[in-house]
Protein backbone atom coordinates (compact mmCIF):
# COMPACT_ATOMS: atom_id res chain seq x y z
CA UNK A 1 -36.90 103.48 37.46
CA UNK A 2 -38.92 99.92 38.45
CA UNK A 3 -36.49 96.83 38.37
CA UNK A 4 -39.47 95.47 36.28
CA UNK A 5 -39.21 97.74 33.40
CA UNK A 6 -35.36 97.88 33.52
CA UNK A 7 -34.58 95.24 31.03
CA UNK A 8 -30.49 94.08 31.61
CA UNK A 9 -28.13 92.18 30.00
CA UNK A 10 -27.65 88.48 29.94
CA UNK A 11 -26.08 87.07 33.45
CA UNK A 12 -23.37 85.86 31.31
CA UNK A 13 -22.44 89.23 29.92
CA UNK A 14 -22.76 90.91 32.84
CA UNK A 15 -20.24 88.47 34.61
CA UNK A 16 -18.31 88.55 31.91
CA UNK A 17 -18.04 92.44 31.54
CA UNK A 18 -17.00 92.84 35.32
CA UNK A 19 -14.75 89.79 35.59
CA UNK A 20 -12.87 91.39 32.11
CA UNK A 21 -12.74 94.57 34.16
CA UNK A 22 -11.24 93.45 36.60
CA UNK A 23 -8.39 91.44 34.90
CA UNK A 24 -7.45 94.36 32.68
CA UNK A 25 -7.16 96.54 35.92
CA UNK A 26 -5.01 93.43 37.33
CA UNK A 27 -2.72 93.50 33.67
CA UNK A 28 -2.56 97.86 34.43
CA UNK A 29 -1.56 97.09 37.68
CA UNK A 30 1.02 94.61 37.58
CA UNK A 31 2.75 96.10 34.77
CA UNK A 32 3.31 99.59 36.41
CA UNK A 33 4.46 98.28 39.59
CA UNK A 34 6.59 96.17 38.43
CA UNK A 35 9.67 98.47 38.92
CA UNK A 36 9.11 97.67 42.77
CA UNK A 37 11.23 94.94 42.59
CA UNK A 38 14.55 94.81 40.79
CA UNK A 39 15.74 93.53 37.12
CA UNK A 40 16.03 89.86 36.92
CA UNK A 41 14.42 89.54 40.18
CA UNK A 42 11.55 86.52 41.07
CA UNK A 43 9.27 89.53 41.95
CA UNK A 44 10.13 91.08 38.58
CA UNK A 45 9.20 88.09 36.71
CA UNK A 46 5.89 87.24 38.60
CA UNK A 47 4.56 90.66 37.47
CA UNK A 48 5.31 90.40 34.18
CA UNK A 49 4.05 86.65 34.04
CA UNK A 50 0.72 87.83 36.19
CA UNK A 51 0.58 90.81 33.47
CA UNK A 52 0.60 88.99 30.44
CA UNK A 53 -1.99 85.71 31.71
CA UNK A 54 -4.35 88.61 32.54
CA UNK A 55 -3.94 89.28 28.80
CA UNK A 56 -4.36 86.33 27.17
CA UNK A 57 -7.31 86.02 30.00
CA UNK A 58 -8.69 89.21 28.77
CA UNK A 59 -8.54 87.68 25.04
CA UNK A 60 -9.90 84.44 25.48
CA UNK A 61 -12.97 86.24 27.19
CA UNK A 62 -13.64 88.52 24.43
CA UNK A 63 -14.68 86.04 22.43
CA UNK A 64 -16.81 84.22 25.02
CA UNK A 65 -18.41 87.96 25.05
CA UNK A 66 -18.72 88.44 21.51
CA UNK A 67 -20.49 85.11 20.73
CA UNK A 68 -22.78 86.01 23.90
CA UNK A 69 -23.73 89.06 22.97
CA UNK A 70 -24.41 87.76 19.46
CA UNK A 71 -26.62 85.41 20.95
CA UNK A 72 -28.20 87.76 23.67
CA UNK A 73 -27.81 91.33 21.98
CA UNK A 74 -28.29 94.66 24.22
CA UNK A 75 -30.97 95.65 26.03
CA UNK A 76 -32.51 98.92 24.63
CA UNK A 77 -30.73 102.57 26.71
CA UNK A 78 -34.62 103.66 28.26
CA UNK A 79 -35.10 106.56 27.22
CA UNK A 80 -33.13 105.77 23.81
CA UNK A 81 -29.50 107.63 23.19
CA UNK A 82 -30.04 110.14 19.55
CA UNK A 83 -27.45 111.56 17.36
CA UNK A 84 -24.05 112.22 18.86
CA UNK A 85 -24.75 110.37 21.66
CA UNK A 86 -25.80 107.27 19.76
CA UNK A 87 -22.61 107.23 17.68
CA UNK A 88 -20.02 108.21 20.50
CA UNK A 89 -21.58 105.31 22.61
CA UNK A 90 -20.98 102.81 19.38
CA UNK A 91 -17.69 104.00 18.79
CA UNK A 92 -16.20 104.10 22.34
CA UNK A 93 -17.37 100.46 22.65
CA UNK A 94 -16.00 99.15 19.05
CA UNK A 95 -12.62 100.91 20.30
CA UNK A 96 -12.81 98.94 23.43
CA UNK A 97 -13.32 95.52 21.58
CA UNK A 98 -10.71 96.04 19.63
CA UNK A 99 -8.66 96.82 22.35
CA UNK A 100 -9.04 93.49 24.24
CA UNK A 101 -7.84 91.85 20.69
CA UNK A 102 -5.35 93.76 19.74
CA UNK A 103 -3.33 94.09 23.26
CA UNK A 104 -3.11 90.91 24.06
CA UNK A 105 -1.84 89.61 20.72
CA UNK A 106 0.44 93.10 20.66
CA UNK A 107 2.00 91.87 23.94
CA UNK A 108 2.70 88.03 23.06
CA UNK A 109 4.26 89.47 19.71
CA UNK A 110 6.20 91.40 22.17
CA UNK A 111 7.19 89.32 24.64
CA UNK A 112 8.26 86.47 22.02
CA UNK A 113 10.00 88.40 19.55
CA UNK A 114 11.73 89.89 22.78
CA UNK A 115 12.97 86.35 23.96
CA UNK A 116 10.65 86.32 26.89
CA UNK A 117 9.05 83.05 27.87
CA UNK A 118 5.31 83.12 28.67
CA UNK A 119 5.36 80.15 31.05
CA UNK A 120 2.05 78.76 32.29
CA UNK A 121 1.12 79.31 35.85
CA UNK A 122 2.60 77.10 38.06
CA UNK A 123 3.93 74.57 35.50
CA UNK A 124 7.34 76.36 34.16
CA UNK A 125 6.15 75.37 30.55
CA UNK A 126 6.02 78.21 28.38
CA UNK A 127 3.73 78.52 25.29
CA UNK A 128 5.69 78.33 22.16
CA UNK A 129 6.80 81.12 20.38
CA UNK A 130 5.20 81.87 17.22
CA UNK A 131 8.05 84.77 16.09
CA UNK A 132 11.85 84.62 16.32
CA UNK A 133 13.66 87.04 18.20
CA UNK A 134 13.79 90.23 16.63
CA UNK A 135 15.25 93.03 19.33
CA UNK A 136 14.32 96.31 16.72
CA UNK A 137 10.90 94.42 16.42
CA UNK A 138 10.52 93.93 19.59
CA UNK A 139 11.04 97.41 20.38
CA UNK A 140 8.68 98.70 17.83
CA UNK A 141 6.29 96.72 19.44
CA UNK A 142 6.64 97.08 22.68
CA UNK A 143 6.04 101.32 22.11
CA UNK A 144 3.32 100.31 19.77
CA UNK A 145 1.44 98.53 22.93
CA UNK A 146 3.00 100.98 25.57
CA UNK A 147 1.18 103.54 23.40
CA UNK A 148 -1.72 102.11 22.98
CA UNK A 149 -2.09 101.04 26.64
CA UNK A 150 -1.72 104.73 27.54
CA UNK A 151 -4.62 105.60 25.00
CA UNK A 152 -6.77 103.11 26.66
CA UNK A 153 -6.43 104.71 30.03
CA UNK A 154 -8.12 107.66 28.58
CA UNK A 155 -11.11 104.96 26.61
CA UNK A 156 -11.49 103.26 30.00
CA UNK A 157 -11.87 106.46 31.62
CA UNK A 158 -14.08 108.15 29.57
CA UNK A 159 -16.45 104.85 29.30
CA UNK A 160 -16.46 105.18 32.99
CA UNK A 161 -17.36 108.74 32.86
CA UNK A 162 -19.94 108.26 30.42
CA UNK A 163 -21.42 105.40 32.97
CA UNK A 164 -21.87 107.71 35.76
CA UNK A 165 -23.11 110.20 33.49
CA UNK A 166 -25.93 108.21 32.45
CA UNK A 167 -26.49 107.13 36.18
CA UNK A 168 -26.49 110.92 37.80
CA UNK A 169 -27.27 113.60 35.20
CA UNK A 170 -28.94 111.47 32.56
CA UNK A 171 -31.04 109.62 34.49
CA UNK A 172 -31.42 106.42 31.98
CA UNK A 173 -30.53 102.77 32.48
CA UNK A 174 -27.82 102.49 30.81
CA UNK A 175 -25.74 101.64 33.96
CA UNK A 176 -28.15 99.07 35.78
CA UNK A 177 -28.56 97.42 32.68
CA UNK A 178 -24.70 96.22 33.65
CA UNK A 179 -25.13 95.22 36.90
């Protein structure tokens, strides 16, 4: 397909997208390797810190995105998505909005009704805590976003799926529209 006729999203949401991409992989990553390094240890604690700023990143972009993409819309799939297709693509990206909302304010409930200081990067000042510490609460939360982190490996996965899909059997625009 001609570059000309390809029509793609805003700069903005296209930076945006990737740079959101790439800090959720960062929160994935630093939370599962955090058992490298010991309880209590400075390593420890620099994951965990790394993991939830890439959080609160991830949520303070979403909304950047959303009013963007208010502003901007979507550029129409060439040749259009029908039926199933249509809906699955709708739903699979209303699941992953809601996703970079809900984690990061499921992980701050965590961490503060956990006791657990989210300091701001280099500065040792933490944000305040808007809950009180609440250990069963904090418990039920912190399986609550476990869970729904694991879910979202599966979302992420089958959004990339479906991007290749439209890039090698499909043969629409749906992925250069993104980059």
């Amino acid at each position: 397909m001609n570059a000309a006729v390809c029509p793609r999203y805003a700069p903005v949401l296209r930076r945006l997208h990737w740079l959101m991409a790439l800090l959720i992989l960062a929160a994935y990553l630093l939370i599962e390797q955090r058992g490298l390094f010991p309880r209590g240890s400075a390593g420890r604690a620099a994951m965990m810190q790394g993991h939830f700023w890439a959080g609160i990143a991830v949520f303070a972009l979403v909304w950047w995105r959303l009013l963007a993409r208010r502003r901007f819309g979507a550029p129409p799939v060439t040749p259009p998505l029908e039926g199933v297709s249509a809906l699955a693509a709708k739903l699979v990206h209303l699941a992953l909005y809601a996703f970079f909302i809900a984690m990061p304010l499921l992980g701050l409930a965590t961490a503060w009704s956990d006791g657990k200081a989210v300091k701001i990067p280099f500065t040792g000042i933490a944000l305040p805590s808007l809950l009180p510490e609440n250990e069963a609460l904090a418990h039920q939360l912190e399986d609550l976003h476990g869970a729904i982190g694991e879910a979202f490996y599966w979302v992420i996965g089958l959004h990339v799926l479906a991007a290749i899909w439209h890039h090698a059997f499909r043969r629409d625009d749906t992925l250069k529209r993104m980059l």
